[in-house]
N, C-alpha and C. Protein backbone atom coordinates (compact mmCIF):
# COMPACT_ATOMS: atom_id res chain seq x y z
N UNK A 1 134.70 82.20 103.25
CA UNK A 1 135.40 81.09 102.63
C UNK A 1 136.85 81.49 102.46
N UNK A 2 137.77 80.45 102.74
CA UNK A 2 139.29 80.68 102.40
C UNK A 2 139.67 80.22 101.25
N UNK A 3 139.79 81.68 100.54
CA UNK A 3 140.01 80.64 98.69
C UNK A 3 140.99 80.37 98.50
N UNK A 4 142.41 80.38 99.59
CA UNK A 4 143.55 79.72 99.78
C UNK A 4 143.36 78.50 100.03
N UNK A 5 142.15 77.86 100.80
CA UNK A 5 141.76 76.69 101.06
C UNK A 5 141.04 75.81 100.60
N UNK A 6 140.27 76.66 99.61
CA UNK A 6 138.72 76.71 99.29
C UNK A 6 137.95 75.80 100.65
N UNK A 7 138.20 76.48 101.82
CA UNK A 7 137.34 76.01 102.27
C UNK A 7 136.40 76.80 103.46
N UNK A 8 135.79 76.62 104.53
CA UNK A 8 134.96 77.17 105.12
C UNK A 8 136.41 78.48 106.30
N UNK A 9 136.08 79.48 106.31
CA UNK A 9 137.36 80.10 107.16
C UNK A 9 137.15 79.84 108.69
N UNK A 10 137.80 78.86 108.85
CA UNK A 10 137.98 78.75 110.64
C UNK A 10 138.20 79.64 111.43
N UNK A 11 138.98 81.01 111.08
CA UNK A 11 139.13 82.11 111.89
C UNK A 11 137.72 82.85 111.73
N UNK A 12 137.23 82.88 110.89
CA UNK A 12 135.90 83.77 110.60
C UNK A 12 135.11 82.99 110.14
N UNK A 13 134.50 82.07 110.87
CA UNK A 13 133.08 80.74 109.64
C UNK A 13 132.42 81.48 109.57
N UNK A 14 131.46 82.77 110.48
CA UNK A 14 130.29 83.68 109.88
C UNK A 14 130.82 85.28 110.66
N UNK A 15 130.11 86.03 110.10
CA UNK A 15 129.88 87.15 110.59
C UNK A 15 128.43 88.01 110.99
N UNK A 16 128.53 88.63 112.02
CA UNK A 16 126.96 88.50 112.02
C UNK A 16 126.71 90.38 111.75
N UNK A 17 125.68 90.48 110.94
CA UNK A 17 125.11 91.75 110.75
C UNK A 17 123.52 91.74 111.33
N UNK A 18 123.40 93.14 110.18
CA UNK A 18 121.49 92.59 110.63
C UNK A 18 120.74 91.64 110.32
N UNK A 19 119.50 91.62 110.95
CA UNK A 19 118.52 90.70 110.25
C UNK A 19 118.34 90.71 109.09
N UNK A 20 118.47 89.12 108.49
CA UNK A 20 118.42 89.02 107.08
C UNK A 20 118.86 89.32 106.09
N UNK A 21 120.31 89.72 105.82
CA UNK A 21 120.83 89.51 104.94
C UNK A 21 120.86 88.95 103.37
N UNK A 22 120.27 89.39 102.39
CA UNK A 22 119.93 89.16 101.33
C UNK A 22 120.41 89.53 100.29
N UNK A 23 121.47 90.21 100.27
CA UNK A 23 122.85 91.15 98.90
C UNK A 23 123.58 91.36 99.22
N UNK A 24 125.12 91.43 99.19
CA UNK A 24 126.11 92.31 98.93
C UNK A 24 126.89 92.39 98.26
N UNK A 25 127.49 93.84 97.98
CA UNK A 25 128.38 94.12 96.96
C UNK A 25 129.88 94.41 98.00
N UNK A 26 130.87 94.13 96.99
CA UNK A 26 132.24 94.28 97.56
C UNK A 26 133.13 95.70 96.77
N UNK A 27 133.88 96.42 97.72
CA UNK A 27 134.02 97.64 97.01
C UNK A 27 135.61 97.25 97.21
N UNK A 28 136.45 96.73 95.99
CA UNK A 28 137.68 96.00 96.37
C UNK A 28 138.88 97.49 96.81
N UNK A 29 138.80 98.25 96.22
CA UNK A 29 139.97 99.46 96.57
C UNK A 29 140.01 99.91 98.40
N UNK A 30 138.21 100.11 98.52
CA UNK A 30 138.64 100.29 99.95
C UNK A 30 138.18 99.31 100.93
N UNK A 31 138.73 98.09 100.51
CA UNK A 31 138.57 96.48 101.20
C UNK A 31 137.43 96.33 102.11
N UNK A 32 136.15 96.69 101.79
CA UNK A 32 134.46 96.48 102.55
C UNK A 32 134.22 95.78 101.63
N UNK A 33 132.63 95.07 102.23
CA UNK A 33 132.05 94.15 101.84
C UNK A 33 130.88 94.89 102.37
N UNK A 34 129.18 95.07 101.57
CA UNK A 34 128.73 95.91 102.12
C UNK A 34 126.90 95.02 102.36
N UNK A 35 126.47 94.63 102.92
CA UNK A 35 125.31 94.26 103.10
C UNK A 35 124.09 94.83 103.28
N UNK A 36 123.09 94.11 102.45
CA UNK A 36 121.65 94.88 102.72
C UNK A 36 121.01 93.99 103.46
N UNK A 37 120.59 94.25 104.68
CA UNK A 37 119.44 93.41 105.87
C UNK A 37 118.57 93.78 105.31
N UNK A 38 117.65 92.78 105.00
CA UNK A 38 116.04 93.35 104.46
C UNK A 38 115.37 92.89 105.66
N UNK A 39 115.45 92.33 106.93
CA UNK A 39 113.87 92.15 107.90
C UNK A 39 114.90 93.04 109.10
N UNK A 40 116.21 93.29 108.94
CA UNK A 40 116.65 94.96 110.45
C UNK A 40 116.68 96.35 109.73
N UNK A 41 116.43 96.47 108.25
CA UNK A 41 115.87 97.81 107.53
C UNK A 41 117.42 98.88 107.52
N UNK A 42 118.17 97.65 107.67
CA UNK A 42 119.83 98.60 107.48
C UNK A 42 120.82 97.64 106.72
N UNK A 43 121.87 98.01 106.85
CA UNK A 43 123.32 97.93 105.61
C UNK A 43 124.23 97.63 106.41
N UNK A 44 125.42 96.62 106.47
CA UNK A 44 126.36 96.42 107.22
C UNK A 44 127.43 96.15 106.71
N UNK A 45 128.26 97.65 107.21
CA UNK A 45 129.92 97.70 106.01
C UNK A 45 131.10 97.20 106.86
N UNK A 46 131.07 95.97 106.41
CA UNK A 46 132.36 94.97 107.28
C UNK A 46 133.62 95.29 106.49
N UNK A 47 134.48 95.12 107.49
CA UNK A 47 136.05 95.45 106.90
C UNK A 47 136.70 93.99 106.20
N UNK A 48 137.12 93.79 105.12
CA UNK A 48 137.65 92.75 104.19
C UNK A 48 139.14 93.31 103.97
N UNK A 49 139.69 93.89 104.74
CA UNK A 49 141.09 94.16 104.41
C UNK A 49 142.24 93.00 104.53
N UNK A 50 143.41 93.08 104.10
CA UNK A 50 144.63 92.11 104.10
C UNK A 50 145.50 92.62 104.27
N UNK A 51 146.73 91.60 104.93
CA UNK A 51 147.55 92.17 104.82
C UNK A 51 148.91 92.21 103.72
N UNK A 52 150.30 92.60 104.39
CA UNK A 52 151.23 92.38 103.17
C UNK A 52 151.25 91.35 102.19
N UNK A 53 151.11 90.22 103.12
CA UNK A 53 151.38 88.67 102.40
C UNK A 53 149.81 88.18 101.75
N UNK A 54 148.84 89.36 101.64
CA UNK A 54 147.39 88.86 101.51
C UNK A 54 146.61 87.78 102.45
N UNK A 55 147.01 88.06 103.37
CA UNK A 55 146.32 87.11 104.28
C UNK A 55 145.69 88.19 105.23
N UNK A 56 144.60 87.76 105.72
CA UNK A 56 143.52 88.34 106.51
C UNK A 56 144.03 89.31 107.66
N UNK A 57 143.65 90.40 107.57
CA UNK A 57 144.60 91.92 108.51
C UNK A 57 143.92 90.96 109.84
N UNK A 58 144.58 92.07 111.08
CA UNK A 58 143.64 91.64 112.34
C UNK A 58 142.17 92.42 112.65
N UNK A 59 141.97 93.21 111.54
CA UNK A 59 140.79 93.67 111.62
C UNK A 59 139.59 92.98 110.57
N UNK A 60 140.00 92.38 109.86
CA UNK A 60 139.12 91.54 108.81
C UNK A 60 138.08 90.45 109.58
N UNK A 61 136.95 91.11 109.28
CA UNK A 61 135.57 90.90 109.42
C UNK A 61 135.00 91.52 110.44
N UNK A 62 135.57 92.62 111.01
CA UNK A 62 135.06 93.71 111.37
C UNK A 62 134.04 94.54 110.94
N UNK A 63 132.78 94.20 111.73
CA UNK A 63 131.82 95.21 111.09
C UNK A 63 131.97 96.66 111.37
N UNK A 64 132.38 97.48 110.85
CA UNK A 64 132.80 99.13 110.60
C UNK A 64 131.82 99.94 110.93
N UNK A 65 130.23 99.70 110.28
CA UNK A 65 129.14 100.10 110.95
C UNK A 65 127.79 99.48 110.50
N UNK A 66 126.80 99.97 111.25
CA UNK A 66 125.46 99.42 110.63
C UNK A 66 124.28 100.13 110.33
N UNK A 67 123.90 100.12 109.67
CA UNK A 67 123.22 101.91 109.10
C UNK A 67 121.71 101.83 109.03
N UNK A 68 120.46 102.37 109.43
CA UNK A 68 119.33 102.09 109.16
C UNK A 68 119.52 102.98 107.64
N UNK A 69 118.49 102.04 107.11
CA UNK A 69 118.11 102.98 105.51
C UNK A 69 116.59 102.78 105.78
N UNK A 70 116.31 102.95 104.00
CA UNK A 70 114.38 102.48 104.09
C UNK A 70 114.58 101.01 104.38
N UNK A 71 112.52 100.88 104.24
CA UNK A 71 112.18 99.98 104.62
C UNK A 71 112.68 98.39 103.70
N UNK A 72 112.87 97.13 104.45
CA UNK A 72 113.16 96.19 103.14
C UNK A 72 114.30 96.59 102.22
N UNK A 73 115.18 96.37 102.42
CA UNK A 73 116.90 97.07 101.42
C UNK A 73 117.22 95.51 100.74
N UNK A 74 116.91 95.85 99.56
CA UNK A 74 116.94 93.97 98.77
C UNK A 74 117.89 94.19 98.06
N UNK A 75 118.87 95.36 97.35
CA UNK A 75 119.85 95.11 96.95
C UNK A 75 120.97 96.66 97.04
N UNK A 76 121.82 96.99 96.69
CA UNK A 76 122.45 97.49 96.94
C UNK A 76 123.87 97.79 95.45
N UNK A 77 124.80 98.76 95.64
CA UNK A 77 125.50 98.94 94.81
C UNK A 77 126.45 100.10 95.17
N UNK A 78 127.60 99.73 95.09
CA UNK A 78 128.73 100.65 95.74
C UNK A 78 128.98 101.32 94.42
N UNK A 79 129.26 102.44 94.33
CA UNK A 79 129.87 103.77 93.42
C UNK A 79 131.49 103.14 93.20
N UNK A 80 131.68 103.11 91.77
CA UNK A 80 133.44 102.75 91.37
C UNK A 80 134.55 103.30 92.42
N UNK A 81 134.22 104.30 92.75
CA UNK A 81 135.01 106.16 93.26
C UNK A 81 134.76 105.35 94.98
N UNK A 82 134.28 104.79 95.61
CA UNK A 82 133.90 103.84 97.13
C UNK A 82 133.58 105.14 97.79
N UNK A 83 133.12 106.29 97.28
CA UNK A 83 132.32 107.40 97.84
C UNK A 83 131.18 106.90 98.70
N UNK A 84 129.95 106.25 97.74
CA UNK A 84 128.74 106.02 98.45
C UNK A 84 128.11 104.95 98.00
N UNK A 85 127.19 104.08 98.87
CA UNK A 85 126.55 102.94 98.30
C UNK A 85 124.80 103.53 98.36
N UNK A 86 124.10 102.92 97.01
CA UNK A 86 123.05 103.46 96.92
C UNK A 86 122.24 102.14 97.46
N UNK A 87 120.93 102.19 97.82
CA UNK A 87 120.16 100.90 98.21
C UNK A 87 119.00 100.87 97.96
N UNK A 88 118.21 99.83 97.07
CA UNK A 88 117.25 99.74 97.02
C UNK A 88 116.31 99.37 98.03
N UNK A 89 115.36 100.08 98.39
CA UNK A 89 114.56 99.61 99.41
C UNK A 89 113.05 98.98 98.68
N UNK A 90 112.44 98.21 99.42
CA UNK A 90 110.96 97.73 98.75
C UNK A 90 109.91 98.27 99.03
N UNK A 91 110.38 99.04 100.55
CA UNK A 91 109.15 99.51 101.25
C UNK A 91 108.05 98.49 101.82
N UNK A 92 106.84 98.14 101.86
CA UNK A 92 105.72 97.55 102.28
C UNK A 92 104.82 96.88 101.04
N UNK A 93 104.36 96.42 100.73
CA UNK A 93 103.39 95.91 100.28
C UNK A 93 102.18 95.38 101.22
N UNK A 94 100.93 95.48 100.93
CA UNK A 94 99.90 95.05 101.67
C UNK A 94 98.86 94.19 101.23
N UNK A 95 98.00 94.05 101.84
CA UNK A 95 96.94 92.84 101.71
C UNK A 95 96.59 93.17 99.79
N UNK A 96 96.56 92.36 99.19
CA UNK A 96 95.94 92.05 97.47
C UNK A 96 96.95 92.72 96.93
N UNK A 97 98.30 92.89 97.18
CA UNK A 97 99.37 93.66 96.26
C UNK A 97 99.17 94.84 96.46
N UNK A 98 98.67 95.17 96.69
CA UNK A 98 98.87 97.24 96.73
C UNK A 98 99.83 97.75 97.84
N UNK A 99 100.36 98.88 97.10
CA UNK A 99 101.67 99.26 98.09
C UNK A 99 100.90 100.24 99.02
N UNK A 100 101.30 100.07 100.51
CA UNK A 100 101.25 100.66 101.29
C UNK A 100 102.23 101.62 101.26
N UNK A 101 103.39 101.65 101.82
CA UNK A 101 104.57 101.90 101.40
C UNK A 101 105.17 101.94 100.34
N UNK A 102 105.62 103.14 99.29
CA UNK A 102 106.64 102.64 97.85
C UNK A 102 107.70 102.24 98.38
N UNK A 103 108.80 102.15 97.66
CA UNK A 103 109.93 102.24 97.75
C UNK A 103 110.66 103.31 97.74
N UNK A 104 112.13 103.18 97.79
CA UNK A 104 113.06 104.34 97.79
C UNK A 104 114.20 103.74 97.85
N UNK A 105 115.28 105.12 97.35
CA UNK A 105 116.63 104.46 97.31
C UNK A 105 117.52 105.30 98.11
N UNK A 106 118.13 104.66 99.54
CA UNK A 106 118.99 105.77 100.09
C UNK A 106 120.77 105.66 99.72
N UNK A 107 120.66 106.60 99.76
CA UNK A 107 122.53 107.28 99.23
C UNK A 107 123.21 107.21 100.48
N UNK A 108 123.90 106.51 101.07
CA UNK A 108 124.47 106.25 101.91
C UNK A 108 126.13 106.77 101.67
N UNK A 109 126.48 107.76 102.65
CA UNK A 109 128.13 108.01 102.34
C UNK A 109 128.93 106.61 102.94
N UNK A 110 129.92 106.21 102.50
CA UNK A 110 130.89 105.42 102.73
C UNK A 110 131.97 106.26 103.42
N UNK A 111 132.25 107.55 103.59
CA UNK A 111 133.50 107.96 104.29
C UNK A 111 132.79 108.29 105.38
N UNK A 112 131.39 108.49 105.84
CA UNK A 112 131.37 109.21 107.69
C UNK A 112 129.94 107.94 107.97
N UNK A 113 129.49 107.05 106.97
CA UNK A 113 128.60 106.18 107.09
C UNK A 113 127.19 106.78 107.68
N UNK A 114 126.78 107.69 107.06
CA UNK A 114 125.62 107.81 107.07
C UNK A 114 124.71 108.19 105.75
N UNK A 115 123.60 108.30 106.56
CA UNK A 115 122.37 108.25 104.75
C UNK A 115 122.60 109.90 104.23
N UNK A 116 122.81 110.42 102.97
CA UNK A 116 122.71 111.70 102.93
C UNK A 116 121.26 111.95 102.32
N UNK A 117 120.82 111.08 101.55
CA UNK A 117 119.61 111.33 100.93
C UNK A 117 118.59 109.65 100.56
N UNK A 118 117.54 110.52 101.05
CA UNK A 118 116.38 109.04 100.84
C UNK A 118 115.64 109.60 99.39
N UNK A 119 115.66 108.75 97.89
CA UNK A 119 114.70 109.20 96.55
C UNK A 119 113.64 108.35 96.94
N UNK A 120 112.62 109.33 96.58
CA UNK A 120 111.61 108.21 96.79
C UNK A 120 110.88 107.63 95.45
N UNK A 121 110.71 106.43 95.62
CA UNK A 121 110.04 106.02 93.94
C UNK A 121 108.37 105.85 93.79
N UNK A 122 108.03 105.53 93.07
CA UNK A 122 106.60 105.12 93.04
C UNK A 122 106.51 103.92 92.89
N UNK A 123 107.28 102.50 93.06
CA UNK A 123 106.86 101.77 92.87
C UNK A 123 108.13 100.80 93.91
N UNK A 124 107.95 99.85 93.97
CA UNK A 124 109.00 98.82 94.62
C UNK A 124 110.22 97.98 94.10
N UNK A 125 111.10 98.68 94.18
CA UNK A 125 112.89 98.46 93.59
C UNK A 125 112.82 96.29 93.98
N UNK A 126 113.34 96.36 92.69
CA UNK A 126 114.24 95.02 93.11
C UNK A 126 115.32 94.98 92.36
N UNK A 127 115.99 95.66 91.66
CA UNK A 127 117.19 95.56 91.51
C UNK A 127 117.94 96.90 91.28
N UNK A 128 119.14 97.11 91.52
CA UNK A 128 119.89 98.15 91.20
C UNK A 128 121.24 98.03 90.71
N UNK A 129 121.78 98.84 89.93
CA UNK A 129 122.97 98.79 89.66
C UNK A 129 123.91 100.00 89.15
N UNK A 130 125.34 100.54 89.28
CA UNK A 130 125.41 101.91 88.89
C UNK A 130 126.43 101.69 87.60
N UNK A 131 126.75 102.94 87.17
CA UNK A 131 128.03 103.23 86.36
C UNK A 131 128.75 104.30 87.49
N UNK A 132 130.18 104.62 87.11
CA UNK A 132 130.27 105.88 87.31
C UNK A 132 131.69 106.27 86.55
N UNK A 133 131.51 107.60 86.07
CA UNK A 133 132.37 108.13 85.22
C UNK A 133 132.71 109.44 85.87
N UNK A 134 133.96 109.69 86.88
CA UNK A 134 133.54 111.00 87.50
C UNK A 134 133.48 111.98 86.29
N UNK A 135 132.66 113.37 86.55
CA UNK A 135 132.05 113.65 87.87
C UNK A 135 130.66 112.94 87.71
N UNK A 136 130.24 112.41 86.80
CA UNK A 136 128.73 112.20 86.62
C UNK A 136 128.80 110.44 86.54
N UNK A 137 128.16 109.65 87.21
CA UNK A 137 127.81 108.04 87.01
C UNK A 137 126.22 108.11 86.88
N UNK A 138 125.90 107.12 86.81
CA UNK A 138 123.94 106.52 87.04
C UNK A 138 123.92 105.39 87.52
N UNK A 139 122.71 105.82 88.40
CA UNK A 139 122.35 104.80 89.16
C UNK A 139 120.93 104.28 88.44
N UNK A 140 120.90 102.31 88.64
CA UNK A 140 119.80 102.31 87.12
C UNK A 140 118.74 101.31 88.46
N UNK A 141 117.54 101.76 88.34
CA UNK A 141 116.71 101.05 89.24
C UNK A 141 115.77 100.58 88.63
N UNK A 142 115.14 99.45 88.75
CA UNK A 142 114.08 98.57 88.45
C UNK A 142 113.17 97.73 89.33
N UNK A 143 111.93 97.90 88.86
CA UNK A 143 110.96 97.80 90.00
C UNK A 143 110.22 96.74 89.56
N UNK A 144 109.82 95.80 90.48
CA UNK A 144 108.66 94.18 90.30
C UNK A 144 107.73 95.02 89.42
N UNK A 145 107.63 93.82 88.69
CA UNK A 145 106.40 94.21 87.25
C UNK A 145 106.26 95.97 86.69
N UNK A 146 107.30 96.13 86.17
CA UNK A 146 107.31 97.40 85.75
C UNK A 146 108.26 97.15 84.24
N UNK A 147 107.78 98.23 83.43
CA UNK A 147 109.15 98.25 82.29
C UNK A 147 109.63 99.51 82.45
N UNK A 148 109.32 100.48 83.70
CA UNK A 148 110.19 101.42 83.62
C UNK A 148 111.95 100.98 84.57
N UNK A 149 112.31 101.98 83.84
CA UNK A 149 113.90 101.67 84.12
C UNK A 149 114.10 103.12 84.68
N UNK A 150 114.30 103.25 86.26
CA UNK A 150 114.43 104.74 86.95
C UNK A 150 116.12 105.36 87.02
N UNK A 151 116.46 105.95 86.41
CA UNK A 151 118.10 106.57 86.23
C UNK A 151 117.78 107.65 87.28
N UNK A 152 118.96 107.52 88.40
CA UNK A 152 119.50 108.42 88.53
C UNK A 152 120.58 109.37 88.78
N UNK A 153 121.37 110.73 89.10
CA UNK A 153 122.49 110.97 88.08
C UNK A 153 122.54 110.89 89.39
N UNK A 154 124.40 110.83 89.60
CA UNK A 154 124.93 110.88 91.10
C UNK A 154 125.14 111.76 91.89
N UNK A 155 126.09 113.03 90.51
CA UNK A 155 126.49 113.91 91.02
C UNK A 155 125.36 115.06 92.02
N UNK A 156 123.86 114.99 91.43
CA UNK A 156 122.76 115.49 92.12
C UNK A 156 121.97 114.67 92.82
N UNK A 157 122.02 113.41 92.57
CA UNK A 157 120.88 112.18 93.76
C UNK A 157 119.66 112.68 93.35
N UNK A 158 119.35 112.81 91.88
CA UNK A 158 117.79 113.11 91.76
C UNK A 158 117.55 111.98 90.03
N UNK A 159 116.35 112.11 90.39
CA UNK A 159 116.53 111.37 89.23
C UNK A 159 116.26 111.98 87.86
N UNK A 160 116.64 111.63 86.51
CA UNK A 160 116.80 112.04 85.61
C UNK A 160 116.31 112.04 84.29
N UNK A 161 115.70 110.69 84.32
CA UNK A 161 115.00 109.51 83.55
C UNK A 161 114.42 108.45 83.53
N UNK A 162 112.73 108.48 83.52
CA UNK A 162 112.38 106.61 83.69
C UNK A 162 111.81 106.37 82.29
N UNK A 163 112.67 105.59 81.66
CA UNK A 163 112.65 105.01 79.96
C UNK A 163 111.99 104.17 80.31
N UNK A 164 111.04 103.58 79.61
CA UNK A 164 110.41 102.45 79.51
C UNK A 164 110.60 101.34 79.04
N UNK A 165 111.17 100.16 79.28
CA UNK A 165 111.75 99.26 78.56
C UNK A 165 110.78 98.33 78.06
N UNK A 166 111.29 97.20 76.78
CA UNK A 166 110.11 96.73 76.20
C UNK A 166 109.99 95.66 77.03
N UNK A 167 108.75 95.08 78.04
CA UNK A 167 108.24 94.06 78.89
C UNK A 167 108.84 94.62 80.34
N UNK A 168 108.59 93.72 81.05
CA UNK A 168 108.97 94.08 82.27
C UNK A 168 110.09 93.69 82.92
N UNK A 169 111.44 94.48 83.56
CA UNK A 169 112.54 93.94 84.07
C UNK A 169 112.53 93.22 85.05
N UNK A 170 113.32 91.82 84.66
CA UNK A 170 113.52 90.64 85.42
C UNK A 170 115.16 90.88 86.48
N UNK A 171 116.09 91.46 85.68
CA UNK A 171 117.48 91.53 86.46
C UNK A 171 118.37 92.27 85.46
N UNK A 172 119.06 93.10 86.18
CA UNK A 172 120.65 93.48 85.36
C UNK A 172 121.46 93.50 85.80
N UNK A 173 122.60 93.50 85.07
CA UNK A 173 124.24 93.16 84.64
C UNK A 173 125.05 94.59 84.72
């Protein structure tokens, strides 16, 4: 969209990544826009840069790269610092609800675009979201019908803490 125009951008009406597209977060300092494909099982970090006058560089909407992660990536969350984006994956579910597959969350670098580390969870992520305070941020994960709340610290990519919250998490802020 051209919010100079508010209207549909004629130079760029779509951009195409992977299959299915279902989140992204925007990391404004180093001008990406970062997508989670949940049915091509990867992330697609398009270039959103401008130029002097704020109008669209000649590289804007350039996809930069496209990354396999885990299985199902339903949401996603770029680090303040545009170091690394973490991603929730869902993994599988199978016949009567039972997970075939858990989930996991891969740590994806933003400076050479690849995965450095896959956590694996016990249960199936649907939302994520971080802090970060260098050297230490958290990454806060929450899983369908669960009241645990899975922290984990950045500076190590392990996790740290699953608090139990009272009922089960619907979404966070």
């Amino acid at each position: 969209i051209n919010t100079q125009l508010n209207a549909i951008d004629s130079t760029h009406p779509s951009i195409s990544v992977g299959a299915g597209p279902v989140f992204a977060d925007y990391y404004r300092n180093g001008e990406v826009l970062v997508t989670a494909n949940y049915d091509s099982n990867t992330i697609s970090i398009i270039d959103d840069s401008l130029d002097l006058y704020q109008n669209d560089s000649p590289t804007f909407g350039t996809v930069l790269a496209t990354i396999p992660v885990g299985l199902h990536p339903v949401q996603i969350s770029v680090l303040q610092d545009g170091s690394r984006v973490y991603v929730a994956n869902q993994g599988v579910i199978g016949a009567g609800g039972a997970v075939v597959t858990p989930g996991s969350v891969s740590v994806v670098n933003l400076t050479n675009y690849s995965v450095e580390k896959t956590i694996a969870l016990t249960s199936n992520p649907h939302a994520i979201g971080s802090i970060y305070n260098y050297p230490i941020g958290k990454v806060y994960v929450a899983s369908q019908n669960s009241p645990y709340l899975t922290v984990i610290r950045t500076d190590t990519d392990v996790i740290s803490a699953t608090p139990e919250m009272q009922g089960n998490i619907v979404e966070m802020r």
